[in-house]
N, C-alpha and C. Protein backbone atom coordinates (compact mmCIF):
# COMPACT_ATOMS: atom_id res chain seq x y z
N UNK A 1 -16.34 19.70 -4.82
CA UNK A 1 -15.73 19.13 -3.64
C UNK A 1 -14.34 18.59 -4.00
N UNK A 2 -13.49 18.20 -3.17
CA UNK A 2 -12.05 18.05 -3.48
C UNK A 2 -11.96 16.84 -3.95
N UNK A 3 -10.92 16.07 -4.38
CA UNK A 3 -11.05 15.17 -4.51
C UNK A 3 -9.55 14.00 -4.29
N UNK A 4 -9.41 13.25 -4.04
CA UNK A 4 -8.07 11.87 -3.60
C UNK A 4 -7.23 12.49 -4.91
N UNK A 5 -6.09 12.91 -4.38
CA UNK A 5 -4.95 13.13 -5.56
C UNK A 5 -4.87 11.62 -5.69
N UNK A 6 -5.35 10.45 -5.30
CA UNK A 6 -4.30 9.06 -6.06
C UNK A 6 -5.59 8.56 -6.61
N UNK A 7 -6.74 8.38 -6.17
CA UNK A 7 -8.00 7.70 -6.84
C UNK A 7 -9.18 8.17 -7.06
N UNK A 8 -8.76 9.66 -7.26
CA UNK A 8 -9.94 10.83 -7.60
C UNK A 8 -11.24 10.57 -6.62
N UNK A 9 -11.07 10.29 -5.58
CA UNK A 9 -12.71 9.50 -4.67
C UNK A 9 -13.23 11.15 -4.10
N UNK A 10 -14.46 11.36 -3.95
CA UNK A 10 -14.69 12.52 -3.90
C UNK A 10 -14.87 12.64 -2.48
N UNK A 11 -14.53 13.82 -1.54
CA UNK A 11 -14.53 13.62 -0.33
C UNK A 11 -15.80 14.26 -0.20
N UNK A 12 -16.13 14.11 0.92
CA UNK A 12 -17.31 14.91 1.80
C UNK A 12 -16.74 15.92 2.60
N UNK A 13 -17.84 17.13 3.10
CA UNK A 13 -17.75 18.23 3.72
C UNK A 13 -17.11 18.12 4.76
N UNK A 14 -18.01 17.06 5.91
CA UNK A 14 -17.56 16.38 6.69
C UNK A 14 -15.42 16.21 7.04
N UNK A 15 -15.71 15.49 6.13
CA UNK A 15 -14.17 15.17 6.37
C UNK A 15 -13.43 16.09 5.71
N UNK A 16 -13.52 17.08 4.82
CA UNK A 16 -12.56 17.94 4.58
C UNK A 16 -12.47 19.00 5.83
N UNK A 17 -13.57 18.97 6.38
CA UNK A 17 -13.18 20.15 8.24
C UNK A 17 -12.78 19.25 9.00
N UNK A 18 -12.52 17.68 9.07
CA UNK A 18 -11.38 17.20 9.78
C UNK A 18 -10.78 17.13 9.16
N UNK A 19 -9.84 17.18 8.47
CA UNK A 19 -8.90 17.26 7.62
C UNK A 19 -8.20 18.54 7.75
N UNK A 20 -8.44 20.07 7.70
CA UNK A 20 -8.90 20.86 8.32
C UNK A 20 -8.14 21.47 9.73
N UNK A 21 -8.57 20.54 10.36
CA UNK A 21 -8.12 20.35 11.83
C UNK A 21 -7.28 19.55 11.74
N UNK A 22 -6.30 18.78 11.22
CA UNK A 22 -5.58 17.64 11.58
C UNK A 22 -3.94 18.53 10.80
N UNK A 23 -2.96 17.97 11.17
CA UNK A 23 -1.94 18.37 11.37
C UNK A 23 -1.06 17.89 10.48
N UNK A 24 -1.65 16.39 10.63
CA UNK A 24 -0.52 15.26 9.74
C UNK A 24 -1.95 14.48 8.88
N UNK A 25 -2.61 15.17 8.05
CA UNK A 25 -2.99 14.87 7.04
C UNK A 25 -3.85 13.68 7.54
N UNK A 26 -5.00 12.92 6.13
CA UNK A 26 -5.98 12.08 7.25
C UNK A 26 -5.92 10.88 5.57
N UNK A 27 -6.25 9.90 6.01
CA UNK A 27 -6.15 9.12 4.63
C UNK A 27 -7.20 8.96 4.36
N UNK A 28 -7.48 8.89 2.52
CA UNK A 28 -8.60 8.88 2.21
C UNK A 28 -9.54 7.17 2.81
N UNK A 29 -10.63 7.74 2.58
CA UNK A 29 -11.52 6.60 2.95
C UNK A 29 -11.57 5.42 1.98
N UNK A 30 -11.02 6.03 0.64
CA UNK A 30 -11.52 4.87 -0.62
C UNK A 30 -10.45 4.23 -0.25
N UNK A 31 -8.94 4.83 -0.73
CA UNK A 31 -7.89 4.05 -1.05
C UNK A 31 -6.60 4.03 0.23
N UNK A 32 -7.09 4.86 1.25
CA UNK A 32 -5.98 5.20 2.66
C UNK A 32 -4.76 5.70 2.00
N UNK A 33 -4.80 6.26 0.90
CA UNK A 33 -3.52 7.18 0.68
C UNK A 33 -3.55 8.70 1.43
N UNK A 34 -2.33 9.02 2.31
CA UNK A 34 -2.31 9.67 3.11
C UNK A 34 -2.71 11.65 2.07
N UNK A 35 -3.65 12.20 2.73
CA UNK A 35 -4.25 13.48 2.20
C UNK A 35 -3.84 14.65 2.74
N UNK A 36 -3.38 15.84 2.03
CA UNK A 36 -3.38 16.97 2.87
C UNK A 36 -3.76 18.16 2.34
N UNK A 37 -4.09 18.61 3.19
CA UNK A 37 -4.38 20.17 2.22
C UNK A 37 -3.52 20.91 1.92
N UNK A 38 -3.90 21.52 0.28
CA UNK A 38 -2.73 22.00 -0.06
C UNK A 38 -2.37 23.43 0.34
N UNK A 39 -1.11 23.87 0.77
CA UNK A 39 -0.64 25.27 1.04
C UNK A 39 -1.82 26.25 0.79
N UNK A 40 -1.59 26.37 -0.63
CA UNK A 40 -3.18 27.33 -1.37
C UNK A 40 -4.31 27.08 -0.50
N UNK A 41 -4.65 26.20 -0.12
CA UNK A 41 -5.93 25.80 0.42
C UNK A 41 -5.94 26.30 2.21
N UNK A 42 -4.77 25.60 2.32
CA UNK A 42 -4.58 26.49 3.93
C UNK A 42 -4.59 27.59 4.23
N UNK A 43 -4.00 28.38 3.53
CA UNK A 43 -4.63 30.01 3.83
C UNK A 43 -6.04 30.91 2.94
N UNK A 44 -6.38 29.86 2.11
CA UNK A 44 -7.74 30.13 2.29
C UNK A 44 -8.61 29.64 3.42
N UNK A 45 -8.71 28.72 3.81
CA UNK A 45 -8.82 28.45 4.92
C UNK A 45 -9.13 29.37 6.30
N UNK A 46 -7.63 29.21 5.93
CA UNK A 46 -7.25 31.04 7.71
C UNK A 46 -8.34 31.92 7.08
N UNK A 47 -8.45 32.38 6.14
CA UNK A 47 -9.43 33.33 5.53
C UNK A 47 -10.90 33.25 6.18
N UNK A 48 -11.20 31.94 5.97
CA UNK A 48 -12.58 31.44 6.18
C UNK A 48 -12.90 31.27 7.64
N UNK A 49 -11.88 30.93 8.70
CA UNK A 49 -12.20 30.55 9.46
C UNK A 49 -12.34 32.26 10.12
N UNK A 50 -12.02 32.96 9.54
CA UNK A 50 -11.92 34.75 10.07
C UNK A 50 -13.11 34.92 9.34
N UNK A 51 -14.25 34.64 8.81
CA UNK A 51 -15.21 34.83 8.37
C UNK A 51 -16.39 33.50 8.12
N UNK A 52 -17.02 33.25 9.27
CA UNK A 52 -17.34 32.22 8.36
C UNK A 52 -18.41 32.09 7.41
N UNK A 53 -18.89 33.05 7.35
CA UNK A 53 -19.94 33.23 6.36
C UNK A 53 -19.47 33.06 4.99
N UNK A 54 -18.48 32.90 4.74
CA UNK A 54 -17.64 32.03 3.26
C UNK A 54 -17.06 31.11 3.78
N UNK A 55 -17.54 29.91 4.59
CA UNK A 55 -17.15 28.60 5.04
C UNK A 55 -17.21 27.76 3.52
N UNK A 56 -19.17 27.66 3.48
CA UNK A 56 -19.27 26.73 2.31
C UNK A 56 -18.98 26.84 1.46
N UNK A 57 -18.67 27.99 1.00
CA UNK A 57 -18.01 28.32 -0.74
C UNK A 57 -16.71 27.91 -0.66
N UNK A 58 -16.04 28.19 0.50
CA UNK A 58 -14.57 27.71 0.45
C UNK A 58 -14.17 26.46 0.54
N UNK A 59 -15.39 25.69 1.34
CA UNK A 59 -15.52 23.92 1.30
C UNK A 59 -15.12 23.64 -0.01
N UNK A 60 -15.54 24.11 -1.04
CA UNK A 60 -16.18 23.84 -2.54
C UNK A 60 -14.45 23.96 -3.31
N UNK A 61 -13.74 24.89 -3.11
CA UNK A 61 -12.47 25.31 -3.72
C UNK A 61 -11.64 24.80 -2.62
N UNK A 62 -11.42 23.89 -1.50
CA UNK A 62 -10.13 23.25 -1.37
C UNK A 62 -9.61 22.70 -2.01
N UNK A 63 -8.21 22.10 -2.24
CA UNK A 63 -7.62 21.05 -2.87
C UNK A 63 -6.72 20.43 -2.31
N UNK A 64 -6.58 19.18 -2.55
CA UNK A 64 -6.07 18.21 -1.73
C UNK A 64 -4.62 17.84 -2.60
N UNK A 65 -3.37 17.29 -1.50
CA UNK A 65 -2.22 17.31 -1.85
C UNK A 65 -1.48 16.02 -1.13
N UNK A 66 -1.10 15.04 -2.03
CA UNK A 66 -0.57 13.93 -1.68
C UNK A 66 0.73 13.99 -0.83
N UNK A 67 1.24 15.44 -0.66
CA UNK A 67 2.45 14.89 0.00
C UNK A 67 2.26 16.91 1.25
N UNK A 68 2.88 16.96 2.60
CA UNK A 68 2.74 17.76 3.32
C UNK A 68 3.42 19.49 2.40
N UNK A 69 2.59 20.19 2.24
CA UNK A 69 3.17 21.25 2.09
C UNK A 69 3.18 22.45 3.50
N UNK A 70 4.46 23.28 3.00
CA UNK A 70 4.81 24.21 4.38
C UNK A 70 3.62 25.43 3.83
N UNK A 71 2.87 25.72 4.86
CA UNK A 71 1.95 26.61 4.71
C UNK A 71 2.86 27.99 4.03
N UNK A 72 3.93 28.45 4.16
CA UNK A 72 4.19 29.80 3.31
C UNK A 72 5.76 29.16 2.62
């Protein structure tokens, strides 16, 4: 599972598919440092959401990115 680029806190499933859905990134629960997914992760993502029968495996390989990256 991914984890807080500032205080390694491990996220849940849960909140990485809001996270996911959110635009402007969501702050972690441990420490409220603002989270985003990283580029890499976003178009795996697009991938998954075109299949979802590799949802949960792809849950497993997001990674999270302290500051907004441009998807390409």
């Amino acid at each position: 599972m991914p984890r807080c680029t500032n205080c390694n806190y491990k996220w849940n499933a849960k909140d990485i598919i809001a996270l996911g859905f959110s635009k402007k990134g969501k702050n972690c629960p441990n420490c409220g440092d603002r989270q985003y997914i990283s580029a890499e992760s976003q178009r795996l993502l697009t991938l998954g959401w075109l299949s979802l029968i590799f949802v949960p495996f792809i849950i497993s390989k997001i990674k999270l990115s302290g500051k907004d990256e441009p998807l390409w």
